[in-house]
Structures are given as structure tokens and as C-alpha cells.
N, C-alpha and C. Protein backbone atom coordinates (compact mmCIF):
# COMPACT_ATOMS: atom_id res chain seq x y z
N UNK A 1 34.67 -24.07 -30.11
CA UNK A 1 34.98 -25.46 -30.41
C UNK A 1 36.47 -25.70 -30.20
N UNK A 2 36.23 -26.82 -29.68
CA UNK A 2 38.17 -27.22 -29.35
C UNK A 2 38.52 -28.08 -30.58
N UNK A 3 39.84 -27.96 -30.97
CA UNK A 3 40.60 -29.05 -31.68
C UNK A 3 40.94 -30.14 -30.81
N UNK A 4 40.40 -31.06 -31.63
CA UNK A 4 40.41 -32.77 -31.01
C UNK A 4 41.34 -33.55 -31.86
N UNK A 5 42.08 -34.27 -31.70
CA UNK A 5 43.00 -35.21 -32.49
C UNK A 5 41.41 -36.49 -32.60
N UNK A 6 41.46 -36.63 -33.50
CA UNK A 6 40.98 -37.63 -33.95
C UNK A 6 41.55 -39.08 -34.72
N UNK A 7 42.77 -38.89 -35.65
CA UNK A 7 43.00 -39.90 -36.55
C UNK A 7 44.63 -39.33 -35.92
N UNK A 8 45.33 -40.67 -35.96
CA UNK A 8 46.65 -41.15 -36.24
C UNK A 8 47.21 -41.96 -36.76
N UNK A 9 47.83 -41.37 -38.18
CA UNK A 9 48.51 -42.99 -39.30
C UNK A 9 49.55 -42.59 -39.16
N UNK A 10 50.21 -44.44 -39.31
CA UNK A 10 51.70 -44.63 -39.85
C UNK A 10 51.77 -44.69 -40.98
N UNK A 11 53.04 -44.29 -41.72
CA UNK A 11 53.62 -45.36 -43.16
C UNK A 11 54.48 -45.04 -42.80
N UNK A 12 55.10 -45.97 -44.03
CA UNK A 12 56.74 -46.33 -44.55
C UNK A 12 56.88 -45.78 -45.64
N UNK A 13 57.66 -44.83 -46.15
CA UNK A 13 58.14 -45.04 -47.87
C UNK A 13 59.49 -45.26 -47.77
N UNK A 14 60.23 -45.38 -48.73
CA UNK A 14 61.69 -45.53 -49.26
C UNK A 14 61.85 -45.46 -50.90
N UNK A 15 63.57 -44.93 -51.14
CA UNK A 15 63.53 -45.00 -52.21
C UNK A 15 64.87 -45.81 -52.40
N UNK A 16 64.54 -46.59 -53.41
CA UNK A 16 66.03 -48.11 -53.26
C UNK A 16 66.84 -47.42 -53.33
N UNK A 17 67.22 -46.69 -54.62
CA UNK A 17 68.20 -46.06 -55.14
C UNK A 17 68.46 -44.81 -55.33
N UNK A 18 69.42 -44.09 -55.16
CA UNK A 18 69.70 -42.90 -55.21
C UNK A 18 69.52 -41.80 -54.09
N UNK A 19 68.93 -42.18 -53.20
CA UNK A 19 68.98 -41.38 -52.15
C UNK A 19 68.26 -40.58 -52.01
N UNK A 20 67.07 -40.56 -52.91
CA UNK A 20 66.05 -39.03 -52.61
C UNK A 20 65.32 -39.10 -51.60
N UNK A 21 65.61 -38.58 -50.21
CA UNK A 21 64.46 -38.28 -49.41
C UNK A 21 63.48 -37.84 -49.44
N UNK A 22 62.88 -36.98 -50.37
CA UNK A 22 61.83 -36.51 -50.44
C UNK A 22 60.67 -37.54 -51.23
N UNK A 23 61.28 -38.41 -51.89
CA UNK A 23 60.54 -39.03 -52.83
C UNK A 23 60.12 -40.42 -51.27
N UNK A 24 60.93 -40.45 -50.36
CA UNK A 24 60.62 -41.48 -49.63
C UNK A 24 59.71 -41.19 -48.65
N UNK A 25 59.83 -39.74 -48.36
CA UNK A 25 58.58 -39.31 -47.45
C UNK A 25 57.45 -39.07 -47.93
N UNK A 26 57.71 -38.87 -49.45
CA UNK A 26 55.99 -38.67 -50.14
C UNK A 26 55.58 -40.43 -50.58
N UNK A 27 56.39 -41.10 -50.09
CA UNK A 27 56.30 -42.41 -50.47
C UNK A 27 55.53 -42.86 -48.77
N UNK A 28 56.21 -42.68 -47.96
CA UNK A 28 55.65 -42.71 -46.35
C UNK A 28 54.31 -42.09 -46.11
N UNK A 29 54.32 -41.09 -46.66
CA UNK A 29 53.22 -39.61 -46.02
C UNK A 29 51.79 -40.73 -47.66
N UNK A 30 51.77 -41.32 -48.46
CA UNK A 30 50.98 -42.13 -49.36
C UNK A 30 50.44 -43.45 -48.46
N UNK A 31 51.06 -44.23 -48.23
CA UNK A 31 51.63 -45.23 -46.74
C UNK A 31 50.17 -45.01 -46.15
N UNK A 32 50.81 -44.20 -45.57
CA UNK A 32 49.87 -43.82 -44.07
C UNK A 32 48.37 -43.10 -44.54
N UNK A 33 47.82 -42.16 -45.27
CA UNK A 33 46.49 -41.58 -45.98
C UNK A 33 45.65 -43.40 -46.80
N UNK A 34 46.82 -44.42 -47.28
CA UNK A 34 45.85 -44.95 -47.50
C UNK A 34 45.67 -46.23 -46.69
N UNK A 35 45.71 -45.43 -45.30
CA UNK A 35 45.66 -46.56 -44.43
C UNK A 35 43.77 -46.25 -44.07
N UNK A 36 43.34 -44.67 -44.34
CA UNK A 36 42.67 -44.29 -43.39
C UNK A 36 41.25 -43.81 -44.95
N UNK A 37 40.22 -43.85 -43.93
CA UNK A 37 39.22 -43.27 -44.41
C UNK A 37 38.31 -42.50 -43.92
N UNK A 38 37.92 -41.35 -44.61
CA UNK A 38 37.51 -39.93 -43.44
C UNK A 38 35.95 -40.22 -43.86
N UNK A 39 35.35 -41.28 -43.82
CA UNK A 39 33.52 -41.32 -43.75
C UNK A 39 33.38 -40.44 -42.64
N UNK A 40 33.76 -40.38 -41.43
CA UNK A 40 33.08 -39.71 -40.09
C UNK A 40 33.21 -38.28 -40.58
N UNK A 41 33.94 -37.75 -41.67
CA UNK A 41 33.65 -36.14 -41.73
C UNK A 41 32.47 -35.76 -42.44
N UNK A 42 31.88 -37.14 -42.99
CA UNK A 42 30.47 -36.86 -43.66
C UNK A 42 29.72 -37.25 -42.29
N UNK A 43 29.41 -38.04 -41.55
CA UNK A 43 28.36 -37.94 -40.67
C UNK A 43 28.54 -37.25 -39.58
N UNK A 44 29.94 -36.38 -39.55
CA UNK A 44 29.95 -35.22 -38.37
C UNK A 44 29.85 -33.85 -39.09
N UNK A 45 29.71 -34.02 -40.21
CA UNK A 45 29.16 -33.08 -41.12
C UNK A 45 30.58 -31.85 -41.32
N UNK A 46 31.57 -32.20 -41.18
CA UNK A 46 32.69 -31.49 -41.00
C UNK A 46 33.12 -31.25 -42.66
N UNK A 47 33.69 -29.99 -43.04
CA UNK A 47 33.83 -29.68 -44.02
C UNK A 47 35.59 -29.98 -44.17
N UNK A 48 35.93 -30.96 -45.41
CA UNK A 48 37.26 -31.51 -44.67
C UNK A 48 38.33 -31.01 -44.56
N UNK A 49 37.90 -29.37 -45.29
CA UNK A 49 39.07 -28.11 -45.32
C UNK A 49 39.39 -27.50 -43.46
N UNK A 50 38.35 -27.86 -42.77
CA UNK A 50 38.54 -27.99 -41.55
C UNK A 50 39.33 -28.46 -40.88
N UNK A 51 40.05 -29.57 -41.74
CA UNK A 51 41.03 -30.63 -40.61
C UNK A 51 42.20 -30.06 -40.64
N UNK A 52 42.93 -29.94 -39.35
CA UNK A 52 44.34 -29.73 -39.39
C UNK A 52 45.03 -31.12 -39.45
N UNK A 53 45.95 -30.92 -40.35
CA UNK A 53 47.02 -31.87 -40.43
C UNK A 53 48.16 -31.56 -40.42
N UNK A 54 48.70 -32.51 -39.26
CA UNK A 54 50.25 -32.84 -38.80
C UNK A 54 51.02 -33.71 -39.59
N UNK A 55 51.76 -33.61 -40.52
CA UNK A 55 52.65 -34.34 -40.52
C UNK A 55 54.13 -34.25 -39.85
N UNK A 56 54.54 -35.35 -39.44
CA UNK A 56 56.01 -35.39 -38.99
C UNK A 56 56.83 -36.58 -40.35
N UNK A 57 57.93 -36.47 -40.78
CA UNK A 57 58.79 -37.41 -41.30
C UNK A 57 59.71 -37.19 -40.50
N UNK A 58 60.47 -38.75 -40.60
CA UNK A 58 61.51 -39.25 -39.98
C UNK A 58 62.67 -39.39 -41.16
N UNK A 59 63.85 -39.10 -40.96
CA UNK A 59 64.82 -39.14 -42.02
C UNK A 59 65.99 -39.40 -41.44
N UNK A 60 66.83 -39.82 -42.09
CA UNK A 60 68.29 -39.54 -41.76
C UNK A 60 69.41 -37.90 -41.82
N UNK A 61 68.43 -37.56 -43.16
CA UNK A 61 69.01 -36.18 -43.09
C UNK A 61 67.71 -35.22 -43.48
N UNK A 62 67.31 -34.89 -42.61
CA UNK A 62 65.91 -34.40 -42.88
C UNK A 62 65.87 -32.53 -43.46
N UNK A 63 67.24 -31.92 -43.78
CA UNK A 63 67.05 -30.94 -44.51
C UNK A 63 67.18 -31.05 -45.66
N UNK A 64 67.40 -32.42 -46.42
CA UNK A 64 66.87 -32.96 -47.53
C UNK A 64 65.51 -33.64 -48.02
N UNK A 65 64.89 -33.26 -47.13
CA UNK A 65 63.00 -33.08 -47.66
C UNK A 65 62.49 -32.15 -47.94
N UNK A 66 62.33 -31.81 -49.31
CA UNK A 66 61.22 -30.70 -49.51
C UNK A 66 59.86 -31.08 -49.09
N UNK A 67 59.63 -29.76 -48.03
CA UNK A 67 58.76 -30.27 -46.70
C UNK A 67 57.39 -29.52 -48.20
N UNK A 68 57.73 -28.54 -48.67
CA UNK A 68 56.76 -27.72 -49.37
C UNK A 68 56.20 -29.13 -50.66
N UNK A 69 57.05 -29.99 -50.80
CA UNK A 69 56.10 -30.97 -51.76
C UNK A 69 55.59 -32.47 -51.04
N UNK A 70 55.67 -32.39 -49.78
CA UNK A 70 55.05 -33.20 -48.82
C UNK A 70 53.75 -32.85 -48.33
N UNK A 71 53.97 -31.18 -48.40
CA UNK A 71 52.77 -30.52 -48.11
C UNK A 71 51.69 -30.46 -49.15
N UNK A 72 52.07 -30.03 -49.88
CA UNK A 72 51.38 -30.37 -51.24
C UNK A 72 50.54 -31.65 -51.65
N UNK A 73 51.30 -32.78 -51.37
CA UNK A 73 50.45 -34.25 -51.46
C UNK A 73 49.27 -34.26 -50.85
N UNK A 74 49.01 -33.72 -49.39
CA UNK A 74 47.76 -34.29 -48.57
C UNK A 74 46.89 -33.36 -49.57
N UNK A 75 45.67 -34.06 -49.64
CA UNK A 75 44.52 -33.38 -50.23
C UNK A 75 43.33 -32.84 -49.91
N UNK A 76 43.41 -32.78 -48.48
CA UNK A 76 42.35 -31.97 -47.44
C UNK A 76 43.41 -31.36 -46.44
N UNK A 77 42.77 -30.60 -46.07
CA UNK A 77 43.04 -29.85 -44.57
C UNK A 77 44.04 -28.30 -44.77
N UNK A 78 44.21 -28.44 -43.62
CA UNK A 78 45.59 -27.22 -43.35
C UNK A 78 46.37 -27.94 -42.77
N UNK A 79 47.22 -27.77 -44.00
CA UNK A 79 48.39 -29.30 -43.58
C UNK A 79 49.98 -28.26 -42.80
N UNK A 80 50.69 -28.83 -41.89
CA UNK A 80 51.84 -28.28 -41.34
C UNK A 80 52.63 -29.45 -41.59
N UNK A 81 53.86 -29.13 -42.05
CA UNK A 81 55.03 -30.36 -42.55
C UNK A 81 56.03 -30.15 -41.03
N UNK A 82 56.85 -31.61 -40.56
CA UNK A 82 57.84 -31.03 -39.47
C UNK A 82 58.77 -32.42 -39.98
N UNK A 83 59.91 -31.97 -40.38
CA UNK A 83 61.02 -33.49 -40.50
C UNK A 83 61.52 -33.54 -39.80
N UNK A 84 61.92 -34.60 -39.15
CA UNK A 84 63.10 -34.61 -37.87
C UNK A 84 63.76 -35.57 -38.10
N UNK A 85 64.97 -36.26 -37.51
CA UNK A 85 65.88 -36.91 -37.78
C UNK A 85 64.85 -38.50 -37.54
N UNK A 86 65.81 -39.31 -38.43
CA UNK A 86 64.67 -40.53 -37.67
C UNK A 86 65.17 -41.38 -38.97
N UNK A 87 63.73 -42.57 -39.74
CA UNK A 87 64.08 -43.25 -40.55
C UNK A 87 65.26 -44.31 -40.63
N UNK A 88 66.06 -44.54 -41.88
CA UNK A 88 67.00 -45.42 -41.90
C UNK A 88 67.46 -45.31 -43.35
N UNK A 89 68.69 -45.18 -43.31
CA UNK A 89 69.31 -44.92 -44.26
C UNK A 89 70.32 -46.49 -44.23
N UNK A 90 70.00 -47.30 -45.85
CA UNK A 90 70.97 -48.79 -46.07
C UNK A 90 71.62 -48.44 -46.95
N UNK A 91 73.30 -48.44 -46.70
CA UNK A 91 74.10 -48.14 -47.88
C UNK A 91 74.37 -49.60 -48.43
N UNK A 92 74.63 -49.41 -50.05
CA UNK A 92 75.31 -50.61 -50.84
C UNK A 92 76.84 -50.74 -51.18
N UNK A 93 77.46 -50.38 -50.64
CA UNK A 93 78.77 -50.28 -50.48
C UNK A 93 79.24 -50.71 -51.97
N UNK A 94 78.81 -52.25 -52.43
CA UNK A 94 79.50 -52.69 -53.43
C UNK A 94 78.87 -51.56 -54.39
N UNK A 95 77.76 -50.76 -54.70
CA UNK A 95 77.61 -49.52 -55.92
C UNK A 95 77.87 -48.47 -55.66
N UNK A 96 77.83 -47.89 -54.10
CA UNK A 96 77.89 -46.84 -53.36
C UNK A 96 76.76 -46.22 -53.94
N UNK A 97 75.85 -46.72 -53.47
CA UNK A 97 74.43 -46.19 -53.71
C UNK A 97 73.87 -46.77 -52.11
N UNK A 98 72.39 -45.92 -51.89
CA UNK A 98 72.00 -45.80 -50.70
C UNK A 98 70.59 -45.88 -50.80
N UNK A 99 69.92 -46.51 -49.75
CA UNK A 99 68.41 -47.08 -50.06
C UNK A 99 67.98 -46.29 -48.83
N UNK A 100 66.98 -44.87 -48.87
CA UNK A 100 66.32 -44.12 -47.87
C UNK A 100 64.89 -44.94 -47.42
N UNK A 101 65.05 -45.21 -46.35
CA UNK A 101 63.74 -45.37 -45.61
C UNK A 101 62.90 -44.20 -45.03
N UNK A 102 61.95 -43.54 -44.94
CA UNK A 102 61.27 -42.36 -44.20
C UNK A 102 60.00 -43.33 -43.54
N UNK A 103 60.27 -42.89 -42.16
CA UNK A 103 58.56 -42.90 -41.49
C UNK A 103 58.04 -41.51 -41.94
N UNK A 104 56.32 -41.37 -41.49
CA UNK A 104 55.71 -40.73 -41.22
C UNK A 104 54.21 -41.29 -40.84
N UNK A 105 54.37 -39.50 -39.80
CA UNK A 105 53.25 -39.97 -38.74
C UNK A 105 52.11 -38.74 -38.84
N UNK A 106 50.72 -38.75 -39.22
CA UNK A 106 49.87 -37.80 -40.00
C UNK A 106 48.72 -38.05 -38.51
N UNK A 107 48.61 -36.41 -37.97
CA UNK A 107 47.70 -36.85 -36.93
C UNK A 107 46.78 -35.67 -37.56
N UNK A 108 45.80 -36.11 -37.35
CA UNK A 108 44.48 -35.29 -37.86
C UNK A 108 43.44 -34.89 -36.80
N UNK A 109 42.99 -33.80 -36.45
CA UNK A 109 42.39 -32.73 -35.16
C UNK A 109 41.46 -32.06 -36.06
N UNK A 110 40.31 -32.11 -35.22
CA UNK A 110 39.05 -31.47 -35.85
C UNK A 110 38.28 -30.72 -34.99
N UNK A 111 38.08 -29.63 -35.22
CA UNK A 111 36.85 -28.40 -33.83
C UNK A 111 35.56 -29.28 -33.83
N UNK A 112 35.89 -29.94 -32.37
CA UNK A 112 34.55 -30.48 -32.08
C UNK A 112 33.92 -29.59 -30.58
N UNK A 113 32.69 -30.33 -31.06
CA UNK A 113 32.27 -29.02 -29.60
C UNK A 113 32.81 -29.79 -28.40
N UNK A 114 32.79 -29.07 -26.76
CA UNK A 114 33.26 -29.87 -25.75
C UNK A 114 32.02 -30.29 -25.43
């Protein structure tokens, strides 16, 4: 059986204040899972520990994501975390505080026969 991409979501998270990236990609990587609904792994009879999952986040400083509690959130599959530069970072100059934006992009591949 080959791995097939099947599903691709977006989200957005952010966090206004304080700057935690990680809280904005588990805010993004939430986003995007409840964009989607896996009925087809019940009528393809797929067991959903089967699915590989991709995530990518987008950040401004992406060795400030704990990729290990991004990983943690999804609740099926064999999940792989990858951050790369990206997102949007809005500073407030007048508090000097900083509002993180994170994309993320969750592609989901399943062994289907050819």
C-alpha cells in the first residue's frame, strides 16, 4: 500500500500578548483540525492510528516552538512536527509587547491500495 495525501488544513493562531510562540502554533495547529472531519476513515475502514501527520508551523522565530507540545495536541496518527520561519510577528511599541501570529499547515496521508 502506498501513502496517499489525502487531507490538507490551514489555521491561524496567535497570541496578543507576550510573545509565546508555542501557544500560537497550538492555537494555529486547533485552527486547522477543526476545520476538518475524518468520517472517510470510518467508511475506508482505516484505523486512525494509521494516519501520518505533517505538521509544518510558520513563525517568526521558530526555535521558539516547542515542536514536542504541538506534537502532543493532534489526537490521531503518527504525527511529525517541522517549524520554519514564516507567520508574523506585530510589535506594540507604545508597551513593548508583541502579538505572535503562527500559520499552520497539517497534511494527512493514508496507505491506500494503488
Amino acid at each position: 500500500m502506498a501513502l496517499r495525501r489525502v487531507i490538507l488544513e490551514m489555521g491561524t493562531g496567535n497570541d496578543l500578548h507576550g510573545g509565546d510562540y508555542t501557544k500560537a502554533a497550538l492555537r494555529a495547529v486547533q485552527d486547522a483540525i477543526h476545520h476538518s472531519s475524518l468520517m472517510m476513515l470510518r467508511s475506508l475502514q482505516v484505523d486512525p492510528a494509521a494516519m501520518q501527520v505533517e505538521v509544518t508551523i510558520g513563525v517568526q522565530k521558530p526555535d521558539r516552538v516547542d515542536a514536542a507540545a504541538v506534537q502532543k495536541s493532534l489526537p490521531h496518527g503518527q504525527v511529525t512536527v517541522k517549524v520554519v520561519k514564516g507567520g508574523l510577528d506585530v510589535p506594540d511599541q507604545e508597551r513593548g509587547d508583541i502579538a505572535v501570529i503562527a500559520a499552520a499547515a497539517i497534511a494527512v496521508s493514508l496507505p491506500l491500495r494503488d
